[in-house]
C-alpha atoms as a PDB file:
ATOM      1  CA  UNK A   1     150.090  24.819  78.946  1.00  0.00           C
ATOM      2  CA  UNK A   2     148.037  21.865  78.568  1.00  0.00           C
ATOM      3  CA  UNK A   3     147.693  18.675  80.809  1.00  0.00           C
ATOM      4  CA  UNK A   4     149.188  17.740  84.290  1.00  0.00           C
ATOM      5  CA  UNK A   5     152.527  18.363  83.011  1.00  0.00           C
ATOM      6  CA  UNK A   6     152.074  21.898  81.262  1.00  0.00           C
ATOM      7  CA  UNK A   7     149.944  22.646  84.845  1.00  0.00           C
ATOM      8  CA  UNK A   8     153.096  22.044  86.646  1.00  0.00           C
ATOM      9  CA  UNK A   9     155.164  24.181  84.457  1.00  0.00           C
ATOM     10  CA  UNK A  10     153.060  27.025  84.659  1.00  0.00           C
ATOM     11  CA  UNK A  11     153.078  26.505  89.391  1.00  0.00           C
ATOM     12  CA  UNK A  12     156.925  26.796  88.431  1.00  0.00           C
ATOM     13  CA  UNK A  13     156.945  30.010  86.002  1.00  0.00           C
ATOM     14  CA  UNK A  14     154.385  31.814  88.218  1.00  0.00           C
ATOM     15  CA  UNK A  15     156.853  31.368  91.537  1.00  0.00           C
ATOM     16  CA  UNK A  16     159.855  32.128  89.732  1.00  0.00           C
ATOM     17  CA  UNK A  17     158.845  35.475  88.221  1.00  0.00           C
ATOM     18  CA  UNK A  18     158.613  37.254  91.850  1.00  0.00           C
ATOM     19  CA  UNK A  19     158.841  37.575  95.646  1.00  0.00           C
ATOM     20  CA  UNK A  20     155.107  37.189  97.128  1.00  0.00           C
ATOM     21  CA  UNK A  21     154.551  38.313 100.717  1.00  0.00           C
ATOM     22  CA  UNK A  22     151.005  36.344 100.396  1.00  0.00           C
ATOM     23  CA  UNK A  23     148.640  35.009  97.541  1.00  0.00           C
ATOM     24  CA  UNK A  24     145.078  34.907  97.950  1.00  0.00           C
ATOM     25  CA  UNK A  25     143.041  32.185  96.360  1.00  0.00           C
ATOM     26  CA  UNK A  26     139.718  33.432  95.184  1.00  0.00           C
ATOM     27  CA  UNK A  27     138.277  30.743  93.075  1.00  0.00           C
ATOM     28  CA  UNK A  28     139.526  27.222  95.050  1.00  0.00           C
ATOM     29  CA  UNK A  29     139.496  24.991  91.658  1.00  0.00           C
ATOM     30  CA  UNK A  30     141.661  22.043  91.220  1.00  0.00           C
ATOM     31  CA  UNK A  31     144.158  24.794  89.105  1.00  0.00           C
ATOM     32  CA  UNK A  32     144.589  26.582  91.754  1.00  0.00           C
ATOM     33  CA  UNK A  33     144.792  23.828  94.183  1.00  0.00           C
ATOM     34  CA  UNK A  34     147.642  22.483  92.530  1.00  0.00           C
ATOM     35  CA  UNK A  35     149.248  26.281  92.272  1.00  0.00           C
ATOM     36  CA  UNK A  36     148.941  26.129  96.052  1.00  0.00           C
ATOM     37  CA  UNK A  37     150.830  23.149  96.761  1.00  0.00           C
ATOM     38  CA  UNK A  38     153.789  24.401  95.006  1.00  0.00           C
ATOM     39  CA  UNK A  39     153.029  27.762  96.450  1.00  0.00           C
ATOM     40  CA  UNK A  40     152.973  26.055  99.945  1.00  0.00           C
ATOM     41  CA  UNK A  41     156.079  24.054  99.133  1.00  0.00           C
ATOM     42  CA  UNK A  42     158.313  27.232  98.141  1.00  0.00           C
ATOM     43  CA  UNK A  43     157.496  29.035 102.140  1.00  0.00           C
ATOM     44  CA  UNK A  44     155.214  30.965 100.108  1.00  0.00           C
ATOM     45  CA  UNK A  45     151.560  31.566 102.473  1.00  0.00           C
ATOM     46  CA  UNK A  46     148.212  31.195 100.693  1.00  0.00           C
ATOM     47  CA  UNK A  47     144.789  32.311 101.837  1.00  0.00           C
ATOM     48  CA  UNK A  48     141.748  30.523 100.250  1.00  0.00           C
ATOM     49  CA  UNK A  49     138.025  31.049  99.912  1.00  0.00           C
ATOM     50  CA  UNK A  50     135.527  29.359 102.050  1.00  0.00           C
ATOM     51  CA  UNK A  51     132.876  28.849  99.076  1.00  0.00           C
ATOM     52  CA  UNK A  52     130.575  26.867 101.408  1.00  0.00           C
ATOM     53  CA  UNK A  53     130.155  24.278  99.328  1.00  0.00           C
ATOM     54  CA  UNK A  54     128.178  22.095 101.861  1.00  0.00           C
ATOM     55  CA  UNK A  55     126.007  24.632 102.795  1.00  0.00           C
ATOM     56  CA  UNK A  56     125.048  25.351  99.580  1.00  0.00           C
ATOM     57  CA  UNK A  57     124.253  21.879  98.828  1.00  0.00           C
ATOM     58  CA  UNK A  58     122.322  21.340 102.031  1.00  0.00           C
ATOM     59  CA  UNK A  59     120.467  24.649 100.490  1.00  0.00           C
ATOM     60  CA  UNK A  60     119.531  22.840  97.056  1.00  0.00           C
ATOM     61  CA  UNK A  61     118.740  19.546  98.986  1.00  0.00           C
ATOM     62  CA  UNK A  62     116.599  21.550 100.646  1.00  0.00           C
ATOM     63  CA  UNK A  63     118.123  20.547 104.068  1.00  0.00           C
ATOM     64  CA  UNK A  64     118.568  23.535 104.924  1.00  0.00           C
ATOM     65  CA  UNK A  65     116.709  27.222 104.588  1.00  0.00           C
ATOM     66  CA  UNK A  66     119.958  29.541 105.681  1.00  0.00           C
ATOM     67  CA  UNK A  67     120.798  32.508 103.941  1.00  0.00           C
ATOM     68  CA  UNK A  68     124.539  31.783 103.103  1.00  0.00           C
ATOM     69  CA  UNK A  69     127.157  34.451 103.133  1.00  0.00           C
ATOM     70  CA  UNK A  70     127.259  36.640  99.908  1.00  0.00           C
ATOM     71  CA  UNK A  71     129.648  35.434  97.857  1.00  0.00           C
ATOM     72  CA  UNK A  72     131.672  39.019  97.915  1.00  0.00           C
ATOM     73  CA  UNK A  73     131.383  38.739 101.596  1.00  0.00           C
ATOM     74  CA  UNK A  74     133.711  35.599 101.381  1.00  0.00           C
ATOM     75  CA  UNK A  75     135.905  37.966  99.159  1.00  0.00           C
ATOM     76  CA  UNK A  76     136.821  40.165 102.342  1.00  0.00           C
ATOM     77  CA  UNK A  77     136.832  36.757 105.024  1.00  0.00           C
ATOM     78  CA  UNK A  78     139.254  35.556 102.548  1.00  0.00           C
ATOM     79  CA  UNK A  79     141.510  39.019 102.586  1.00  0.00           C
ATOM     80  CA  UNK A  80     140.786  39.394 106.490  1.00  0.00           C
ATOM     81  CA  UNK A  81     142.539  36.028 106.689  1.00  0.00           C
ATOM     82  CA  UNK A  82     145.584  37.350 104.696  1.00  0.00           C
ATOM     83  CA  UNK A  83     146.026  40.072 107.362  1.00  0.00           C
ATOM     84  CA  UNK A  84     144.134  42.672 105.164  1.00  0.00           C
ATOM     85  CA  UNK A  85     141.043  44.003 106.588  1.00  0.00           C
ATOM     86  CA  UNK A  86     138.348  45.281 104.377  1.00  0.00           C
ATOM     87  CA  UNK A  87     135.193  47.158 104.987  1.00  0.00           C
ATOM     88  CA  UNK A  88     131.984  47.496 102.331  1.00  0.00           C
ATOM     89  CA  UNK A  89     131.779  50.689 101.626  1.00  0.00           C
ATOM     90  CA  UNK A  90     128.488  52.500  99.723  1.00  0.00           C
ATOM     91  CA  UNK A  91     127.907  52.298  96.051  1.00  0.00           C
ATOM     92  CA  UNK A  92     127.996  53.153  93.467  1.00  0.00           C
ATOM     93  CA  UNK A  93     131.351  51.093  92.941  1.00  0.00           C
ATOM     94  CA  UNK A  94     131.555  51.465  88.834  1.00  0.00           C
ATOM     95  CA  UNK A  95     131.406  55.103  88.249  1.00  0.00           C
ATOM     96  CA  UNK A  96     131.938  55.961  83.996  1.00  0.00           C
ATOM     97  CA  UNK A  97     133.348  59.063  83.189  1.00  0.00           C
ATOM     98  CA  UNK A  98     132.524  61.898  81.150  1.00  0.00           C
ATOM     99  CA  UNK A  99     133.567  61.545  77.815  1.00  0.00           C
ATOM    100  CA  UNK A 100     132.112  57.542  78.000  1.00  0.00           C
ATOM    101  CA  UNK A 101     128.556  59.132  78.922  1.00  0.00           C
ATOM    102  CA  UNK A 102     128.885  61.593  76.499  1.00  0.00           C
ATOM    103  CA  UNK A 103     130.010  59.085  74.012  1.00  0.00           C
ATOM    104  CA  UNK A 104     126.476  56.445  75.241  1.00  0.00           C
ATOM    105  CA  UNK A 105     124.182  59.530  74.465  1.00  0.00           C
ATOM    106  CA  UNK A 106     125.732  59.903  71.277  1.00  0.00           C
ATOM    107  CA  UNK A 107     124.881  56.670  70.138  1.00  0.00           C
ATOM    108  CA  UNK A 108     122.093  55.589  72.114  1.00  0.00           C
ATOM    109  CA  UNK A 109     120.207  59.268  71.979  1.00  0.00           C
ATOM    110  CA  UNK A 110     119.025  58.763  75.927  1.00  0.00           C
ATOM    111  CA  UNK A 111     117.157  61.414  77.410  1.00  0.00           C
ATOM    112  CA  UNK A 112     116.366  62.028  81.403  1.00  0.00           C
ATOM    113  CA  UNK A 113     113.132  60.994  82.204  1.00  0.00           C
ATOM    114  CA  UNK A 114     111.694  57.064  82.907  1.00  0.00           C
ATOM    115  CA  UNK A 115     114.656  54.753  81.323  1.00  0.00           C
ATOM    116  CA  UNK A 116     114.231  51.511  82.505  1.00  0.00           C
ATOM    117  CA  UNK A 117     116.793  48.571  81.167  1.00  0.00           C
ATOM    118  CA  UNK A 118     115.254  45.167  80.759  1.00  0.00           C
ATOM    119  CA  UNK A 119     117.798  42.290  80.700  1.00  0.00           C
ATOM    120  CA  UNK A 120     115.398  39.672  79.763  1.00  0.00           C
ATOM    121  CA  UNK A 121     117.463  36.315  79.314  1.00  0.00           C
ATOM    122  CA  UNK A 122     119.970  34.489  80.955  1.00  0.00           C
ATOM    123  CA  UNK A 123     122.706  31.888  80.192  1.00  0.00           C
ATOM    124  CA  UNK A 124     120.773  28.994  81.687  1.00  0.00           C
ATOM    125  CA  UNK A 125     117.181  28.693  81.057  1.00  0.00           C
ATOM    126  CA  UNK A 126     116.592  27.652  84.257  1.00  0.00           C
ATOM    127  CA  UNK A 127     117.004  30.710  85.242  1.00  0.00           C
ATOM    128  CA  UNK A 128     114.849  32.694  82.419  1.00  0.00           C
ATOM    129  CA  UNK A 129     111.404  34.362  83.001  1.00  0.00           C
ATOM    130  CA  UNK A 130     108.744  33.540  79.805  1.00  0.00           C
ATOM    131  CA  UNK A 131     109.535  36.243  77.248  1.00  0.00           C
ATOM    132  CA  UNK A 132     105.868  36.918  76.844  1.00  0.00           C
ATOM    133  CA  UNK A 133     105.102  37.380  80.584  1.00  0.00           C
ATOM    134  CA  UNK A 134     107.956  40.018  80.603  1.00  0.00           C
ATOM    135  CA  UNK A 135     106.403  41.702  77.192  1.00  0.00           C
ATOM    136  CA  UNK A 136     103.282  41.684  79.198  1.00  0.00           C
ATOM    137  CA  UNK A 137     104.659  43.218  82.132  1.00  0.00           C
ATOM    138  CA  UNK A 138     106.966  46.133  79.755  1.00  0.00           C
ATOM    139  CA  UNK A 139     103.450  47.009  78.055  1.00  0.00           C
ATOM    140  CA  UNK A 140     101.983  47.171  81.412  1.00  0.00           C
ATOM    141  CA  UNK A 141     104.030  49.316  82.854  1.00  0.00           C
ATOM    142  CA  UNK A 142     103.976  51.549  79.301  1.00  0.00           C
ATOM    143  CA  UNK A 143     100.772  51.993  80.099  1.00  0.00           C
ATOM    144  CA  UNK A 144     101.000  53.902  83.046  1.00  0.00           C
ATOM    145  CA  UNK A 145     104.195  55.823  82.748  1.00  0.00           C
ATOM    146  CA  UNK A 146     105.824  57.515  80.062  1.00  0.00           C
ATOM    147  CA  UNK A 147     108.674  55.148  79.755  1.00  0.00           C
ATOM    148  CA  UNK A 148     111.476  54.298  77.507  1.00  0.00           C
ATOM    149  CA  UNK A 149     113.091  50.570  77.829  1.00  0.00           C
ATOM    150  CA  UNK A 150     116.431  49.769  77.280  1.00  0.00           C
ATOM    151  CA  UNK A 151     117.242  45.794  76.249  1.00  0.00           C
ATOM    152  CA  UNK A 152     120.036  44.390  77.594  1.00  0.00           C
ATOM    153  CA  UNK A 153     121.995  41.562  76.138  1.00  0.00           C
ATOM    154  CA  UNK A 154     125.001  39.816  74.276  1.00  0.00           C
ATOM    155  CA  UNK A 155     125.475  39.696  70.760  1.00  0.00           C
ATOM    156  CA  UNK A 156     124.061  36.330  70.686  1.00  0.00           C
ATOM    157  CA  UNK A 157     120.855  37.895  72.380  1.00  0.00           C
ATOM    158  CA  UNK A 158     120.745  40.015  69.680  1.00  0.00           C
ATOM    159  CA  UNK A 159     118.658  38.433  67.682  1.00  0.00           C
ATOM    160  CA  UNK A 160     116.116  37.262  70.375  1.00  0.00           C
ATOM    161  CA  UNK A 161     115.671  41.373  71.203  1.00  0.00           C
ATOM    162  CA  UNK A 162     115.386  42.059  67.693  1.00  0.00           C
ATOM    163  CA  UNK A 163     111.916  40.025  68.090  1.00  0.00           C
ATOM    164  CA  UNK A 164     111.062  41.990  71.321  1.00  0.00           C
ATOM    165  CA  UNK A 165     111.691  45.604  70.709  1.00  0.00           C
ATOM    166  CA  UNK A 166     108.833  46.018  68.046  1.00  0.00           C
ATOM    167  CA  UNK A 167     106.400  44.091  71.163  1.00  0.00           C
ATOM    168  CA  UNK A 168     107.362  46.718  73.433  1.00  0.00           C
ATOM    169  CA  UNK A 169     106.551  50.747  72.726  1.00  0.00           C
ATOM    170  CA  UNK A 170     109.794  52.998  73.235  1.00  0.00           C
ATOM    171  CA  UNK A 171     112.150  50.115  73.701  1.00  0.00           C
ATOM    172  CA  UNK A 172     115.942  49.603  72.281  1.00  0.00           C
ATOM    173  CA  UNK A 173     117.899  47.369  71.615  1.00  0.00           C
ATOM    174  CA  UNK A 174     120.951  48.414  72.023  1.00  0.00           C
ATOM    175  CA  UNK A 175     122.608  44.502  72.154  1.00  0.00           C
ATOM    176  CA  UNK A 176     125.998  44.703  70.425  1.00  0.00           C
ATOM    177  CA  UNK A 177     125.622  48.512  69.758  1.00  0.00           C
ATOM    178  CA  UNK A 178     127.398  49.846  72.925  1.00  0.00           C
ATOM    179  CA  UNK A 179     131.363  48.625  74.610  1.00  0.00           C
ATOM    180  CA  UNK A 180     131.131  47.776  77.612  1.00  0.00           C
ATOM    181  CA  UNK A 181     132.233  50.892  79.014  1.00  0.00           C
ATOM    182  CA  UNK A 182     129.539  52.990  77.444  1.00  0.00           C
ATOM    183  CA  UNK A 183     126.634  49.663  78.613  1.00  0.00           C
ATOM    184  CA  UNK A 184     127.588  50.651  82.393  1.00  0.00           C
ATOM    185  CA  UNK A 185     127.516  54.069  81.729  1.00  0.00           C
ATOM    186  CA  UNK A 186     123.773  53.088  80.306  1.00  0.00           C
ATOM    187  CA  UNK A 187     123.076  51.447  83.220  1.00  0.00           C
ATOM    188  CA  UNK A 188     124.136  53.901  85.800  1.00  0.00           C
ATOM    189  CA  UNK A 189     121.491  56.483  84.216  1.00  0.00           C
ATOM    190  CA  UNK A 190     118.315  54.283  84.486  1.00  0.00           C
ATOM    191  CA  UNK A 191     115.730  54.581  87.082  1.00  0.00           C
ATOM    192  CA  UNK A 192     115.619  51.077  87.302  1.00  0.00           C
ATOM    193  CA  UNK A 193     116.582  47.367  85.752  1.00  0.00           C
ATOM    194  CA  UNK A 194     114.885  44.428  85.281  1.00  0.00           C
ATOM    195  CA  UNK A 195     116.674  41.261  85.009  1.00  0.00           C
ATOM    196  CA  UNK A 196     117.186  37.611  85.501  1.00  0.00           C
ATOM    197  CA  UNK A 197     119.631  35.960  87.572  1.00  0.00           C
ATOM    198  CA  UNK A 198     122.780  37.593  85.129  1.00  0.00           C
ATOM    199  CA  UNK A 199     125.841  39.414  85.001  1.00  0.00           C
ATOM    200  CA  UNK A 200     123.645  42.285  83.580  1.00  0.00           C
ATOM    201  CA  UNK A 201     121.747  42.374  87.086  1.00  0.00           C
ATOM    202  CA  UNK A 202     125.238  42.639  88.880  1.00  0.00           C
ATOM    203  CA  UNK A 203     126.944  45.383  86.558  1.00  0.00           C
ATOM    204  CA  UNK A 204     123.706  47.462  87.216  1.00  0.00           C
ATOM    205  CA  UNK A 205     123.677  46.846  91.093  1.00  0.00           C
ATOM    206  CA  UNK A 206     127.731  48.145  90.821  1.00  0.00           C
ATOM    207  CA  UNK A 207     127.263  51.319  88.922  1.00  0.00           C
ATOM    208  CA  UNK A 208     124.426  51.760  91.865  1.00  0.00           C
ATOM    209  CA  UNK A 209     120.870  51.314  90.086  1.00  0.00           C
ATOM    210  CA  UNK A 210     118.126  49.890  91.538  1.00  0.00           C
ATOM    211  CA  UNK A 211     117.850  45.796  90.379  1.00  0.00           C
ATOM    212  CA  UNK A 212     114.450  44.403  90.373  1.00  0.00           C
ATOM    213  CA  UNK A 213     115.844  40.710  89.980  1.00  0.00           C
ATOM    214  CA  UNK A 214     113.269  37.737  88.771  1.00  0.00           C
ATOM    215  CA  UNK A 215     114.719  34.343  89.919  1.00  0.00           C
ATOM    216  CA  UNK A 216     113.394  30.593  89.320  1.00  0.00           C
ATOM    217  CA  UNK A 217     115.348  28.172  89.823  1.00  0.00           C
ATOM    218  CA  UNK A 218     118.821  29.909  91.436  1.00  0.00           C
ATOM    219  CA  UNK A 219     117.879  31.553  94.552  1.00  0.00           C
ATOM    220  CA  UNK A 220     119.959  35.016  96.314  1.00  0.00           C
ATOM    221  CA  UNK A 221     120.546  33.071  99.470  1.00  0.00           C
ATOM    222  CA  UNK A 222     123.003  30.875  97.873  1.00  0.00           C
ATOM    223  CA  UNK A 223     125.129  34.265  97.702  1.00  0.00           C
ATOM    224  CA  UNK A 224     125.294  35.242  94.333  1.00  0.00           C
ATOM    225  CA  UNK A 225     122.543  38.415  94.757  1.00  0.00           C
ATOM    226  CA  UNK A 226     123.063  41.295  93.589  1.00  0.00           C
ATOM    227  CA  UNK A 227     125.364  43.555  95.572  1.00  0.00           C
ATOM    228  CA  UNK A 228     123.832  45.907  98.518  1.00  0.00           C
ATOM    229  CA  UNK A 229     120.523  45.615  97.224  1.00  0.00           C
ATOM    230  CA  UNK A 230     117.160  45.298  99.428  1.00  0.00           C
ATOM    231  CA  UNK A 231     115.851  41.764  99.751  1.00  0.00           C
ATOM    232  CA  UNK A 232     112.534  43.233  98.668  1.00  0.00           C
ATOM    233  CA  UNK A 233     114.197  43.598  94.937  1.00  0.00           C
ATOM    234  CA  UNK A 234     114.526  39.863  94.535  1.00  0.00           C
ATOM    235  CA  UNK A 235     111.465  38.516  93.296  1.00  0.00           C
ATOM    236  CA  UNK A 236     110.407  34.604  93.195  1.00  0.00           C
ATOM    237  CA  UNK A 237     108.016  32.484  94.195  1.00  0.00           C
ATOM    238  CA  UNK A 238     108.009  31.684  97.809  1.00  0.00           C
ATOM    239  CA  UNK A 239     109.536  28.417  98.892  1.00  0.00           C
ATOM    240  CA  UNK A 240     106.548  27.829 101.367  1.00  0.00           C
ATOM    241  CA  UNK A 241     104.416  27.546  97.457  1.00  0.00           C
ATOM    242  CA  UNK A 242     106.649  25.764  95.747  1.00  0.00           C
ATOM    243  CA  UNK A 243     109.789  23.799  97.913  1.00  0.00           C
ATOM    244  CA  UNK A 244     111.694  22.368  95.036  1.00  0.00           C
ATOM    245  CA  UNK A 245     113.275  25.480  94.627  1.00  0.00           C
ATOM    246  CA  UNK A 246     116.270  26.667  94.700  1.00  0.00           C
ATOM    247  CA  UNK A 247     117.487  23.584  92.609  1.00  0.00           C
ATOM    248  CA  UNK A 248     120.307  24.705  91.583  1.00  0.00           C
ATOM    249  CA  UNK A 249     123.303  26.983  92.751  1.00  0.00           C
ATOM    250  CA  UNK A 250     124.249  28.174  88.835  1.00  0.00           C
ATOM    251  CA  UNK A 251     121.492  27.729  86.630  1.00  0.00           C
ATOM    252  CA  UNK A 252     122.016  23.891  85.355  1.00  0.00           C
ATOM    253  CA  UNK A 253     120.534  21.267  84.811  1.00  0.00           C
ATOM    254  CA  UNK A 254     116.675  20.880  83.970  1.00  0.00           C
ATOM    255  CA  UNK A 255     113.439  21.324  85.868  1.00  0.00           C
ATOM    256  CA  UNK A 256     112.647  18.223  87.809  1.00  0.00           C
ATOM    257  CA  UNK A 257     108.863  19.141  87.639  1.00  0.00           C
ATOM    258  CA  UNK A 258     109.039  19.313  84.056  1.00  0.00           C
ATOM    259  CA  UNK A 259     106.926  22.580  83.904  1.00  0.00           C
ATOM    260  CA  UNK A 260     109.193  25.591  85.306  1.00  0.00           C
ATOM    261  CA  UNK A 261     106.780  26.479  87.896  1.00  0.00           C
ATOM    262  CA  UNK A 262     109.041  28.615  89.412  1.00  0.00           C
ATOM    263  CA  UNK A 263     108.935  30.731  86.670  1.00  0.00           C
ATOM    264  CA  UNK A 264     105.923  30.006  84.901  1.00  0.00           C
ATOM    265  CA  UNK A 265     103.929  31.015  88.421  1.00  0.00           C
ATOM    266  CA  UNK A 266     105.149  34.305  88.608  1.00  0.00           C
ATOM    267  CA  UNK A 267     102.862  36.114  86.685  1.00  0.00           C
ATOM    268  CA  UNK A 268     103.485  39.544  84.938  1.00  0.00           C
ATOM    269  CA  UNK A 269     100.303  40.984  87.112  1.00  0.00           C
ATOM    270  CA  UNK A 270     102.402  39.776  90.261  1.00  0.00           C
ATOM    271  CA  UNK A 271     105.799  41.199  89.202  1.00  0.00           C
ATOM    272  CA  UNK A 272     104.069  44.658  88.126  1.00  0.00           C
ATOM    273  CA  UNK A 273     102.428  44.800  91.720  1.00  0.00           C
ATOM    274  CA  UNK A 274     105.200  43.790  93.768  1.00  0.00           C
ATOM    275  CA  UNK A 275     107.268  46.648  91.207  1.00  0.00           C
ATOM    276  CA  UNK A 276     104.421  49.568  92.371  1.00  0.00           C
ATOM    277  CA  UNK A 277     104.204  48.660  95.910  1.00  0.00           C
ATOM    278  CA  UNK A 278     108.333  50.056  95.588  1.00  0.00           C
ATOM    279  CA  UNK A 279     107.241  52.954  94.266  1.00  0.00           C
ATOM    280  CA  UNK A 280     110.141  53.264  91.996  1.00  0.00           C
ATOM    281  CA  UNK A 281     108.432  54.247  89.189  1.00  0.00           C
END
């Protein structure tokens, strides 16, 4: 269906094809506001997500310092609101089988001991770390555990890891190499992950790994942190040093300093501290 017209068609085919009790609107975009008018108009009721769109642009103005609602907290207001009431309960919530763990050893070789992934980039750039600060930080931490590092990435990453792995003793990259069925099953054998502001860092924090996030420019309080874990795990530059940030709620756009001091200030010597004082390793 393309176009206003095609949009309509597809409100009609969706109402015809069933009885609904109640539809739930989870994303609030101009498709689905139109699917909710025609919902509306057929008796049917709809609840729909409070994004907190104003707060989060009083956030990036800066107006204000709140920490907003997590965005899967908004997921069970919106469900309360249908008459369903949901409670959080403890991870992990992604839990692989057997025979796709045995299948990620097979191909991957992993061994217990010190895995840690590394998901070093990031959709945006905005919200990227300098690849040689987190080099720095990998052969840092090599030197003071026996550890084996696990790169993280899509195909079109693949490339980009390629030039990392041979930078980094005992690292993989396993970009490409892995479904994403036997990638989670990866991740929920590590001691640890490192990673940007990416879906990496929230299919690690589901299978119930620890997630040492690096943010620059996006910021956890807008919501989109990773899933039950400690505040202490999300690592950035404070906004008393450096108030332009967060700048954005996604990742867009482009620095409005020009130099990514965000990220550029966050040294690998501060990252591998703040990582020790956990004592995670």
């Amino acid at each position: 269906h393309r176009g206003i017209p095609g949009l309509i068609r597809m409100c009609r085919d969706i109402i015809k094809t069933g009885e609904y009790d109640h539809v739930i609107d989870l994303h609030d975009v101009i498709r689905t506001k139109v699917l909710r008018f025609f919902l509306r108009m057929a008796g049917i009721p709809v609840s729909v997500i409070d994004k907190g769109r104003q707060e989060k642009r009083a956030l990036i103005k800066g107006v204000s310092r709140q920490r907003l609602r997590h965005t899967t907290g908004r997921y069970y207001d919106t469900f309360a609101r249908a008459g369903l009431l949901l409670e959080p309960t403890a991870g992990p919530w992604i839990i692989p089988n057997a025979g796709t763990q045995e299948s990620m050893i097979e191909k991957t070789g992993f061994r217990p001991g010190i895995n840690i992934g590394v998901a070093p980039f990031s959709k945006h750039s905005l919200k990227e770390w300098p690849v040689e600060n987190m080099i720095k930080l990998l052969n840092r931490i090599s030197e003071t555990s026996d550890a084996e590092f696990w790169l993280f990435g899509g195909r079109s990453e693949a490339g980009r890891l390629d030039e990392l792995r041979p930078q980094v003793p005992g690292s993989h990259n396993i970009a490409g190499k892995l479904n994403l069925h036997e990638e989670l099953a990866l991740m929920a054998r590590l001691s640890f992950m490192i990673s940007m502001d990416s879906s990496n860092m929230h299919m690690a924090a589901l299978t119930g790994t620890k997630v040492i996030s690096i943010w620059g420019a996006t910021d956890p309080a807008t919501g989109f942190g990773a899933w039950m874990q400690p505040g202490e795990y999300s690592l950035s530059i404070p906004y008393e040093s450096l108030q332009c940030r967060p700048c954005t709620v996604y990742g867009k756009g482009k620095c409005r300093r020009k130099d990514h001091a965000c990220m550029n200030w966050l040294t690998p010597e501060i990252v591998f501290q703040k990582i020790s004082d956990m004592n995670i390793l």
